[in-house]
N, C-alpha and C. Protein backbone atom coordinates (compact mmCIF):
# COMPACT_ATOMS: atom_id res chain seq x y z
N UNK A 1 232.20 75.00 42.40
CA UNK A 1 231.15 75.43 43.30
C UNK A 1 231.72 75.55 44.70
N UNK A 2 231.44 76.85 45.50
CA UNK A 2 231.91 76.85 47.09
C UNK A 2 230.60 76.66 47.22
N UNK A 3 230.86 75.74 48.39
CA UNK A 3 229.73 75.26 49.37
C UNK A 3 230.06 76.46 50.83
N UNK A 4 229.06 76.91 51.28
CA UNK A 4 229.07 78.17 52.05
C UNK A 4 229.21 77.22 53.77
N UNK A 5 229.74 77.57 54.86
CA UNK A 5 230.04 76.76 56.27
C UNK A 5 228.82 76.57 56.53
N UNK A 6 228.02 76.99 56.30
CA UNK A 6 226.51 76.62 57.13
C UNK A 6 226.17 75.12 57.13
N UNK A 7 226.25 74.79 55.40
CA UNK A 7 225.75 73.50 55.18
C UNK A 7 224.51 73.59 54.36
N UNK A 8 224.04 74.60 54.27
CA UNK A 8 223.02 74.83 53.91
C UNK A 8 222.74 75.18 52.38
N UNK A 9 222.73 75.01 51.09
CA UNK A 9 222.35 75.34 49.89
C UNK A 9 221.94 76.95 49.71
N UNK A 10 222.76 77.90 49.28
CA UNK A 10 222.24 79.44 49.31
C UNK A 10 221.39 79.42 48.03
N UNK A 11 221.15 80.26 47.78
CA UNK A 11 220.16 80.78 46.46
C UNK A 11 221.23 80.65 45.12
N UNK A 12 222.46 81.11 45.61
CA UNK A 12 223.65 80.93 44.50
C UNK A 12 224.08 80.10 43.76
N UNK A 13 224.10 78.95 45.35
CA UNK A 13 224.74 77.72 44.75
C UNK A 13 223.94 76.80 43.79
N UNK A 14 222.08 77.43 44.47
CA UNK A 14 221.03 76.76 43.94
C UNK A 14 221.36 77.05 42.48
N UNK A 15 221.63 78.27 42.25
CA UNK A 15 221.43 78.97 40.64
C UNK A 15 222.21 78.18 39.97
N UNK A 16 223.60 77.81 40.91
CA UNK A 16 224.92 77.31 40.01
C UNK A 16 224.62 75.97 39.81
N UNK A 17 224.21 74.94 40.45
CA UNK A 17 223.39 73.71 40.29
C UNK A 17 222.83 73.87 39.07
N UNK A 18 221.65 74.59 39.13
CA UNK A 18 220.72 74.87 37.74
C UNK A 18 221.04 75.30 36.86
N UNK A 19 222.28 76.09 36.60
CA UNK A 19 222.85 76.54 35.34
C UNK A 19 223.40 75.11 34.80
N UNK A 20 224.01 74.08 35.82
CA UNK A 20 224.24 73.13 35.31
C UNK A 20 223.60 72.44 34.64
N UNK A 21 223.05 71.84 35.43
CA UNK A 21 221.72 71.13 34.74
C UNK A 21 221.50 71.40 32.98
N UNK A 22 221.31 72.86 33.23
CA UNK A 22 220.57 73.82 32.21
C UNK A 22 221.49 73.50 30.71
N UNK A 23 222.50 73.25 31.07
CA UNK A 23 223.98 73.26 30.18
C UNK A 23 224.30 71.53 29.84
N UNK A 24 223.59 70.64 30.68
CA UNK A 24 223.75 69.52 30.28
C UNK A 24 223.08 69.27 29.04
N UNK A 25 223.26 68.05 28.50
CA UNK A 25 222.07 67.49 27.24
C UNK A 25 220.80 67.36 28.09
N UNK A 26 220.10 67.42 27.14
CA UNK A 26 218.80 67.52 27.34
C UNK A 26 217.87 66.43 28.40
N UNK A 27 217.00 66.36 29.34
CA UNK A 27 216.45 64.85 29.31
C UNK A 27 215.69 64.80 28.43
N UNK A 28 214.88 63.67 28.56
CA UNK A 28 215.31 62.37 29.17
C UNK A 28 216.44 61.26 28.98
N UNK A 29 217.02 61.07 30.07
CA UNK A 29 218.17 60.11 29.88
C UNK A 29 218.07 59.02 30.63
N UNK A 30 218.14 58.02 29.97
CA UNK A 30 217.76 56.79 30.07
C UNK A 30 219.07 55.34 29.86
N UNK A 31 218.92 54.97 31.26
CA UNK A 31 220.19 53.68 31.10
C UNK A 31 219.54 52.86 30.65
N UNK A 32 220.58 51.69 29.89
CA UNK A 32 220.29 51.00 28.87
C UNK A 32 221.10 49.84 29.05
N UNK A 33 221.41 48.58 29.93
CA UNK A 33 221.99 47.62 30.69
C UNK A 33 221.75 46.53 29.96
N UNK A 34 222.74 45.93 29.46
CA UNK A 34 222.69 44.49 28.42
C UNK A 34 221.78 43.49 29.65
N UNK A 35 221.30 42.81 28.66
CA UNK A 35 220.75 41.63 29.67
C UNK A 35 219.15 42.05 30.42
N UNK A 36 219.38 43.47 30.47
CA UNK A 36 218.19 44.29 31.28
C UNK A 36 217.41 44.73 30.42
N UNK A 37 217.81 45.36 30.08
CA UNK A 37 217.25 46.61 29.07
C UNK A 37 217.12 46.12 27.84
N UNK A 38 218.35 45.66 27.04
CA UNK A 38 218.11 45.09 25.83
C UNK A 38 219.34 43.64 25.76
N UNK A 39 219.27 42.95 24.38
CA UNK A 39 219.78 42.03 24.31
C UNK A 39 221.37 41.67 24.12
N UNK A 40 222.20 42.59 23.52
CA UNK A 40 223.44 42.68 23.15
C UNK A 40 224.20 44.10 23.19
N UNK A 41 225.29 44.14 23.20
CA UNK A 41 225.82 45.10 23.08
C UNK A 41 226.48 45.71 24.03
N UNK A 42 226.92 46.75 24.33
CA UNK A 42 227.27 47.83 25.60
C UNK A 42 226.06 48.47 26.35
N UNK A 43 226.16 48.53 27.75
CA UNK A 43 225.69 49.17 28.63
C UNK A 43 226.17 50.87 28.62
N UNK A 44 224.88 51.69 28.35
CA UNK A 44 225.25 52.94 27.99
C UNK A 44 223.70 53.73 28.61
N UNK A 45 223.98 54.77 28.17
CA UNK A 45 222.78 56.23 28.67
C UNK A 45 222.69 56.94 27.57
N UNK A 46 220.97 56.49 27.14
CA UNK A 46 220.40 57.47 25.69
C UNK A 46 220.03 58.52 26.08
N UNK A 47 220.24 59.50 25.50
CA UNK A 47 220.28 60.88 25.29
C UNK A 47 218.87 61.26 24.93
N UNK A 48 217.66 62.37 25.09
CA UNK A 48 216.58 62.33 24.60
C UNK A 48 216.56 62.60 23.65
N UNK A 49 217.24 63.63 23.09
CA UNK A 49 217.54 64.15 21.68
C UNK A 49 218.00 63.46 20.43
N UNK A 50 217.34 63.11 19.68
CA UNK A 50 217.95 62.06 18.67
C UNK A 50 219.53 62.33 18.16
N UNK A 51 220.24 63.76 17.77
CA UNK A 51 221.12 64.24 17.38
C UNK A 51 222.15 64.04 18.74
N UNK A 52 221.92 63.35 19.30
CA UNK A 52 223.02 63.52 20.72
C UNK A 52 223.21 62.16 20.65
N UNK A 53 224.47 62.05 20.72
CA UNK A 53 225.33 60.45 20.77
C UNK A 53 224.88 60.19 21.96
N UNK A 54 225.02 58.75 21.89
CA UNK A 54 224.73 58.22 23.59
C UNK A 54 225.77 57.96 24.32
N UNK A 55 226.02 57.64 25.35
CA UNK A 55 226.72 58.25 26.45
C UNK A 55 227.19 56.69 27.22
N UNK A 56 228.85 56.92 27.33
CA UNK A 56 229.13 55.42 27.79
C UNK A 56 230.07 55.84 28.69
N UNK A 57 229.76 55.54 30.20
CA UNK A 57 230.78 55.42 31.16
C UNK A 57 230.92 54.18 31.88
N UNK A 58 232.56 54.68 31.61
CA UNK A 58 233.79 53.69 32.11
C UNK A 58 234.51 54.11 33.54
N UNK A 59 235.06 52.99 33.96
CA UNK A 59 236.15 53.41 34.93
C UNK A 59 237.07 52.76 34.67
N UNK A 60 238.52 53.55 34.78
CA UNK A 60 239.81 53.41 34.56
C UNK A 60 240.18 52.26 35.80
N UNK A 61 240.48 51.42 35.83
CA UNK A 61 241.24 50.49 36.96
C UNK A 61 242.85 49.88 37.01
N UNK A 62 243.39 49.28 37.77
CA UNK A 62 244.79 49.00 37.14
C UNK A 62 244.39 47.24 36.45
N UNK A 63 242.57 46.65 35.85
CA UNK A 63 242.93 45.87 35.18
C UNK A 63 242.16 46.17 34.09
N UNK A 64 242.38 47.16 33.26
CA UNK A 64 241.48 48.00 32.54
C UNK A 64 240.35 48.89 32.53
N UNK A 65 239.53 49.02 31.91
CA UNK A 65 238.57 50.12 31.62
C UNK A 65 237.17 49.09 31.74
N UNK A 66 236.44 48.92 32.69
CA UNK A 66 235.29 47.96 32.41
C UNK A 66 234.55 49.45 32.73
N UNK A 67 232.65 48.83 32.23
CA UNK A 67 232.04 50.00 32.19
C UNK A 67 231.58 50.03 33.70
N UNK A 68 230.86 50.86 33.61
CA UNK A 68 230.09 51.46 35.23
C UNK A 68 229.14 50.21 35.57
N UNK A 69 228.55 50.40 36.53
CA UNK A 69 227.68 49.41 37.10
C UNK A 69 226.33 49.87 36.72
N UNK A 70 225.66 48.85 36.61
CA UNK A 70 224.52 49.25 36.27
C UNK A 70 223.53 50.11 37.07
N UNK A 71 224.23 50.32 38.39
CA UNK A 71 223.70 50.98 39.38
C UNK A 71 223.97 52.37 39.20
N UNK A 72 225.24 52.01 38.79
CA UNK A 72 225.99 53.62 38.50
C UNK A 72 225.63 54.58 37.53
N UNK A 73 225.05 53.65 36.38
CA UNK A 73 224.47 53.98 35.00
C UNK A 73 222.58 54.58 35.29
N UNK A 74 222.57 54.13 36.13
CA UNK A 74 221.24 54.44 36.55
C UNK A 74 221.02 55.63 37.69
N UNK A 75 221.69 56.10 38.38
CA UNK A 75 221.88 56.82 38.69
C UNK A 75 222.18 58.31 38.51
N UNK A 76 223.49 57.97 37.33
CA UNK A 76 223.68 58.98 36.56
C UNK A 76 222.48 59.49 35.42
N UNK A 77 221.98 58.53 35.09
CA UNK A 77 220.40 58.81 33.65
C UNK A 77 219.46 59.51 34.89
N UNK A 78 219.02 58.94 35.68
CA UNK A 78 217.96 59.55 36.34
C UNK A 78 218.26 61.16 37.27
N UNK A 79 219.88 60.76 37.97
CA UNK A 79 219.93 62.40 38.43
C UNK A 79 219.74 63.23 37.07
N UNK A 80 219.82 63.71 35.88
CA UNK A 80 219.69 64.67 35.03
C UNK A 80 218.24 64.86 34.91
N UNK A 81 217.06 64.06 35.33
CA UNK A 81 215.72 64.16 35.58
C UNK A 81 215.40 65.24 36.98
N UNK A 82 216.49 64.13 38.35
CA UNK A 82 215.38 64.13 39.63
C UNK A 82 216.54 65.50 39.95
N UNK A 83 217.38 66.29 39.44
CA UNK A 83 217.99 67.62 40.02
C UNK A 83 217.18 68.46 39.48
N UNK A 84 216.08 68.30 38.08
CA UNK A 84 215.64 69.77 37.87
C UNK A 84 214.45 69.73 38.84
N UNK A 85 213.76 68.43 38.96
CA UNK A 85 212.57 68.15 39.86
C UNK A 85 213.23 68.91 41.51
N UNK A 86 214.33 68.07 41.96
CA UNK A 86 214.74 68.74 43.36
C UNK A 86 214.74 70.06 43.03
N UNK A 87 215.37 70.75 41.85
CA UNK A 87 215.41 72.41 42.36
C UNK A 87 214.43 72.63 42.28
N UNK A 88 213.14 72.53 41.75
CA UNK A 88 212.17 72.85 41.65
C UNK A 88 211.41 73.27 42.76
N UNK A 89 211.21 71.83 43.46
CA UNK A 89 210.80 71.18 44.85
C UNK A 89 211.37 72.26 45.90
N UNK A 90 212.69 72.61 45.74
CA UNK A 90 213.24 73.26 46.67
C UNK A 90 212.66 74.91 46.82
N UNK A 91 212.46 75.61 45.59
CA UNK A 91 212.22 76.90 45.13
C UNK A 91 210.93 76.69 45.74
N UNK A 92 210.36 75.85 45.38
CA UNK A 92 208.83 75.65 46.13
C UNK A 92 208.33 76.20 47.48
N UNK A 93 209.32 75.37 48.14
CA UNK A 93 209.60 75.31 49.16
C UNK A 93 209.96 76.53 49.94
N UNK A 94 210.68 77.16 49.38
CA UNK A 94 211.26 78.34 49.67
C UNK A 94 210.25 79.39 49.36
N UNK A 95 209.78 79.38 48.27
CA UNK A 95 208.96 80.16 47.96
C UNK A 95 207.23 80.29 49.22
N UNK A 96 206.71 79.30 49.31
CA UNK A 96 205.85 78.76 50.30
C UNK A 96 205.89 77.36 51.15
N UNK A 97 206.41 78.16 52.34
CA UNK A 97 206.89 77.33 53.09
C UNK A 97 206.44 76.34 53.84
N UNK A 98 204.86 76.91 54.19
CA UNK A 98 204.03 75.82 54.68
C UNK A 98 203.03 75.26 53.70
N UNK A 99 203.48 75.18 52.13
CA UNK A 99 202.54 74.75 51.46
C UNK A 99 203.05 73.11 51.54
N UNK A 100 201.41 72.45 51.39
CA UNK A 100 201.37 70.90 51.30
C UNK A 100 201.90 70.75 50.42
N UNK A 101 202.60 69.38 50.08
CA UNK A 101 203.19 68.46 48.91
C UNK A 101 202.16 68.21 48.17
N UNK A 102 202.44 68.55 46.51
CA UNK A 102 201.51 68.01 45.93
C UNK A 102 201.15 66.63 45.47
């Protein structure tokens, strides 16, 4: 993705965002934090789709591979929700500019 000097999000980049999105698995995706969420096991991100493996990120370190933080895991499940909501919000926006928030 080029980001254009303005700073500003063009209609393009918006599209290229949303093609992403569009191309990810499906939502809802949902973190899933031992201790939190459930009782045993690995900390991971369910997929909404039953046929879609669930989803485990790690980070590489020089004292192995521990998983993400639970912050991190949560973050990542919910942006695949709150980017189709933001483009949305944004097109909105764009579209009518002085309309109230619903």
């Amino acid at each position: 993705m080029t980001v254009n000097s303005s700073g500003n999000i063009s209609d393009d980049e918006l599209d290229e965002i949303e093609r992403r999105c569009e191309a990810a698995s499906p939502p809802p995706w949902e973190a899933f934090v031992e201790g939190r969420d459930h009782s045993s096991g690995d900390d991971f991100i369910r997929i909404a789709r039953g046929d879609e493996p669930d989803m485990y990120v790690f980070r590489s370190t020089d004292d192995g591979v521990p998983p993400a933080s639970s912050e991190d895991l949560d973050f990542i499940a919910h942006a695949r929700q709150d980017i189709t909501r933001l483009i949305a919000e944004v097109r909105r926006l764009r579209t009518n500019p002085g309309s109230p928030r619903p």
